[in-house]
C-alpha atoms as a PDB file:
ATOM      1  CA  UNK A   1      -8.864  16.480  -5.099  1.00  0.00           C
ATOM      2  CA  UNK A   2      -6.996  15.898  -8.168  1.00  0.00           C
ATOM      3  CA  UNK A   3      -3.370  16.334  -7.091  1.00  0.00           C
ATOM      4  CA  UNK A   4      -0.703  13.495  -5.943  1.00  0.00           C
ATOM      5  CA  UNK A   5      -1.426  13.108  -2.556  1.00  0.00           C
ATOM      6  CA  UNK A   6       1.381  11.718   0.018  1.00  0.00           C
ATOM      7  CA  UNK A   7       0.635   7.883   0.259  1.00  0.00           C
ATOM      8  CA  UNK A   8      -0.473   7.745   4.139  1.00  0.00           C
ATOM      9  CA  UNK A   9      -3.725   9.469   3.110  1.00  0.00           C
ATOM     10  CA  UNK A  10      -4.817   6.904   0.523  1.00  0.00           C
ATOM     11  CA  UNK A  11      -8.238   5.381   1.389  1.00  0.00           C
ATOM     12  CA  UNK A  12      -7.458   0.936   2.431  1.00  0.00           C
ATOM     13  CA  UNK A  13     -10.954   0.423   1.808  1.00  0.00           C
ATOM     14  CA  UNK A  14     -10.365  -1.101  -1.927  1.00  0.00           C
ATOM     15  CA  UNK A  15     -11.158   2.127  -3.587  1.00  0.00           C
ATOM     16  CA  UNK A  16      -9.174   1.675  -7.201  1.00  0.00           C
ATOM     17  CA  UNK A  17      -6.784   5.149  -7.275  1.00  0.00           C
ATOM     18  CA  UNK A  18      -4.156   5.855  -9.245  1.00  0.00           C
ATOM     19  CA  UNK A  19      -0.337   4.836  -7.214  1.00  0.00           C
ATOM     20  CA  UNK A  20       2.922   6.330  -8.286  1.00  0.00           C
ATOM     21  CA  UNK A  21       6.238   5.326  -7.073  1.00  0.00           C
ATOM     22  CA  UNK A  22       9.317   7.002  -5.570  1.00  0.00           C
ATOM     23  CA  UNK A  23      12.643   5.579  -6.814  1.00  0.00           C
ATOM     24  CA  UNK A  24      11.342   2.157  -7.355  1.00  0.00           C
ATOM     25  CA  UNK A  25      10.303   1.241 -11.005  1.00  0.00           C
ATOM     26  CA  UNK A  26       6.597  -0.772 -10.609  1.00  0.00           C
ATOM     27  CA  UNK A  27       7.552  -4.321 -12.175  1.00  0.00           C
ATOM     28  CA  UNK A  28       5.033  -5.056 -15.056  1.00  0.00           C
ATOM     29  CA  UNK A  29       2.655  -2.387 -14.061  1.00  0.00           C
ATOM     30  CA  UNK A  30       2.459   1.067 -16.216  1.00  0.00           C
ATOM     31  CA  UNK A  31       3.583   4.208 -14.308  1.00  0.00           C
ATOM     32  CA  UNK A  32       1.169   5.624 -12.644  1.00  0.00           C
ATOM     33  CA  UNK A  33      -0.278   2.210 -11.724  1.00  0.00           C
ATOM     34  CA  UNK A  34      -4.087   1.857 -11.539  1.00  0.00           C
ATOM     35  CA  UNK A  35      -4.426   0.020  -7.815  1.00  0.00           C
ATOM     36  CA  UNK A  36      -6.390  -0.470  -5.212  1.00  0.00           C
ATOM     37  CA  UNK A  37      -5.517  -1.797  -1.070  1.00  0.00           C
ATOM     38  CA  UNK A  38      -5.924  -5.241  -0.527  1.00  0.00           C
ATOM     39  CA  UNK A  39      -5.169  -5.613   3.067  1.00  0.00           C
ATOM     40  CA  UNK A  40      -2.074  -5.566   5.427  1.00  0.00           C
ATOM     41  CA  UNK A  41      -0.784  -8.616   4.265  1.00  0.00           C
ATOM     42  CA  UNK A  42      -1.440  -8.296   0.431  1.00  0.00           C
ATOM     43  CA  UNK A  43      -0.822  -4.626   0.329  1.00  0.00           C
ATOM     44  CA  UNK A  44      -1.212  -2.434  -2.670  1.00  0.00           C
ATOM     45  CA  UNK A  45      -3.024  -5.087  -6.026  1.00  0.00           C
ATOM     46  CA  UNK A  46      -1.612  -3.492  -9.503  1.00  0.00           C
ATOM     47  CA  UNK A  47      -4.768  -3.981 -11.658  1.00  0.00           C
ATOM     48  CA  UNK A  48      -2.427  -4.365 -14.916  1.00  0.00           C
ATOM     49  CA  UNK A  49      -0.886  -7.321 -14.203  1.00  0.00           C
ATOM     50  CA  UNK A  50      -1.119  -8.178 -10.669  1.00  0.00           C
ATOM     51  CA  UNK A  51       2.486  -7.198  -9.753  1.00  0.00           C
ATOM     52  CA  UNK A  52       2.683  -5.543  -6.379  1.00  0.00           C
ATOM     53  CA  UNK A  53       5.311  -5.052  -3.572  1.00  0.00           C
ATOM     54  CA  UNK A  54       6.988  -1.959  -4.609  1.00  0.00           C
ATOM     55  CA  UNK A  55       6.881   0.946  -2.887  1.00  0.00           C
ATOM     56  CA  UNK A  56       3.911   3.810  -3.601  1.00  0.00           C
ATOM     57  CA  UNK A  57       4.702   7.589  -2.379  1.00  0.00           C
ATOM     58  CA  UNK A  58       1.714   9.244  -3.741  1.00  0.00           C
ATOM     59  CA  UNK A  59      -1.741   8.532  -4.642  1.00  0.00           C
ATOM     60  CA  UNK A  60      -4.734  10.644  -6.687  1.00  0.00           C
ATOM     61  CA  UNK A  61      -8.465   9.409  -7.170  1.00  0.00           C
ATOM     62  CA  UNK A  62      -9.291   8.067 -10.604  1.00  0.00           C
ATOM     63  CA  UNK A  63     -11.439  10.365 -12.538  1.00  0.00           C
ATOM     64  CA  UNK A  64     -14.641  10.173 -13.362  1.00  0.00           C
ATOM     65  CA  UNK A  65     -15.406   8.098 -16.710  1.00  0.00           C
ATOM     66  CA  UNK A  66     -16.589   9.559 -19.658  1.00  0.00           C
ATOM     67  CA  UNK A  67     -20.094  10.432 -20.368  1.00  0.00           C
ATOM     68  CA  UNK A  68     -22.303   8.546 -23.053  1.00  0.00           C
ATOM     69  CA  UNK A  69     -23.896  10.803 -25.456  1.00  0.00           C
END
Protein backbone atom coordinates (compact mmCIF):
# COMPACT_ATOMS: atom_id res chain seq x y z
CA UNK A 1 0.00 0.00 0.00
CA UNK A 2 1.62 3.12 -0.93
CA UNK A 3 -1.30 5.45 -1.67
CA UNK A 4 -3.09 8.12 0.81
CA UNK A 5 -5.40 6.14 2.51
CA UNK A 6 -8.73 7.77 4.14
CA UNK A 7 -7.75 8.41 7.87
CA UNK A 8 -10.30 5.80 9.60
CA UNK A 9 -8.06 2.99 8.31
CA UNK A 10 -4.84 4.17 9.94
CA UNK A 11 -3.40 1.52 12.32
CA UNK A 12 -3.77 3.26 16.60
CA UNK A 13 -1.27 0.86 17.54
CA UNK A 14 1.77 3.56 17.48
CA UNK A 15 2.91 2.52 14.10
CA UNK A 16 4.89 5.93 12.83
CA UNK A 17 2.96 6.70 9.16
CA UNK A 18 3.01 9.49 7.29
CA UNK A 19 -0.50 12.06 8.19
CA UNK A 20 -1.67 14.69 5.79
CA UNK A 21 -4.25 17.21 6.49
CA UNK A 22 -7.47 18.47 4.88
CA UNK A 23 -7.95 22.26 5.08
CA UNK A 24 -6.12 22.64 8.27
CA UNK A 25 -2.39 23.76 8.01
CA UNK A 26 -0.31 21.26 10.72
CA UNK A 27 1.18 24.00 13.21
CA UNK A 28 5.04 23.50 13.36
CA UNK A 29 4.96 20.16 11.75
CA UNK A 30 6.13 19.75 7.86
CA UNK A 31 3.33 18.70 5.45
CA UNK A 32 2.98 15.47 5.23
CA UNK A 33 3.70 15.07 8.96
CA UNK A 34 5.66 11.99 10.11
CA UNK A 35 3.17 10.69 13.18
CA UNK A 36 2.20 8.08 14.94
CA UNK A 37 -1.39 7.40 17.46
CA UNK A 38 -0.92 8.04 20.88
CA UNK A 39 -4.19 7.17 22.35
CA UNK A 40 -7.80 8.62 22.53
CA UNK A 41 -6.92 11.28 24.65
CA UNK A 42 -3.50 12.36 23.12
CA UNK A 43 -4.49 11.61 19.61
CA UNK A 44 -2.27 11.87 16.62
CA UNK A 45 1.99 12.84 18.20
CA UNK A 46 3.75 15.00 15.23
CA UNK A 47 7.31 13.56 15.53
CA UNK A 48 8.80 17.08 14.26
CA UNK A 49 7.98 19.07 16.90
CA UNK A 50 5.39 17.59 18.99
CA UNK A 51 2.50 19.78 17.71
CA UNK A 52 -0.70 17.84 17.36
CA UNK A 53 -4.51 18.55 17.39
CA UNK A 54 -5.19 19.30 13.87
CA UNK A 55 -7.13 17.40 11.85
CA UNK A 56 -5.53 14.28 9.57
CA UNK A 57 -7.72 13.04 6.40
CA UNK A 58 -5.33 10.62 4.99
CA UNK A 59 -2.59 8.44 6.01
CA UNK A 60 0.26 6.17 3.94
CA UNK A 61 2.91 3.76 5.64
CA UNK A 62 6.44 5.11 5.80
CA UNK A 63 8.71 3.41 3.44
CA UNK A 64 11.15 1.22 3.96
CA UNK A 65 14.72 2.84 4.81
CA UNK A 66 17.47 2.68 2.66
CA UNK A 67 19.76 -0.18 2.31
CA UNK A 68 23.53 -0.11 3.51
CA UNK A 69 25.89 -1.13 0.91
Amino acid sequence: MSEWQPIETAPKDGTPVFLWPGVEIWTGCTVPAVAAWASNIFGWICFSSGASGEIATHWMPLPAPPVQP
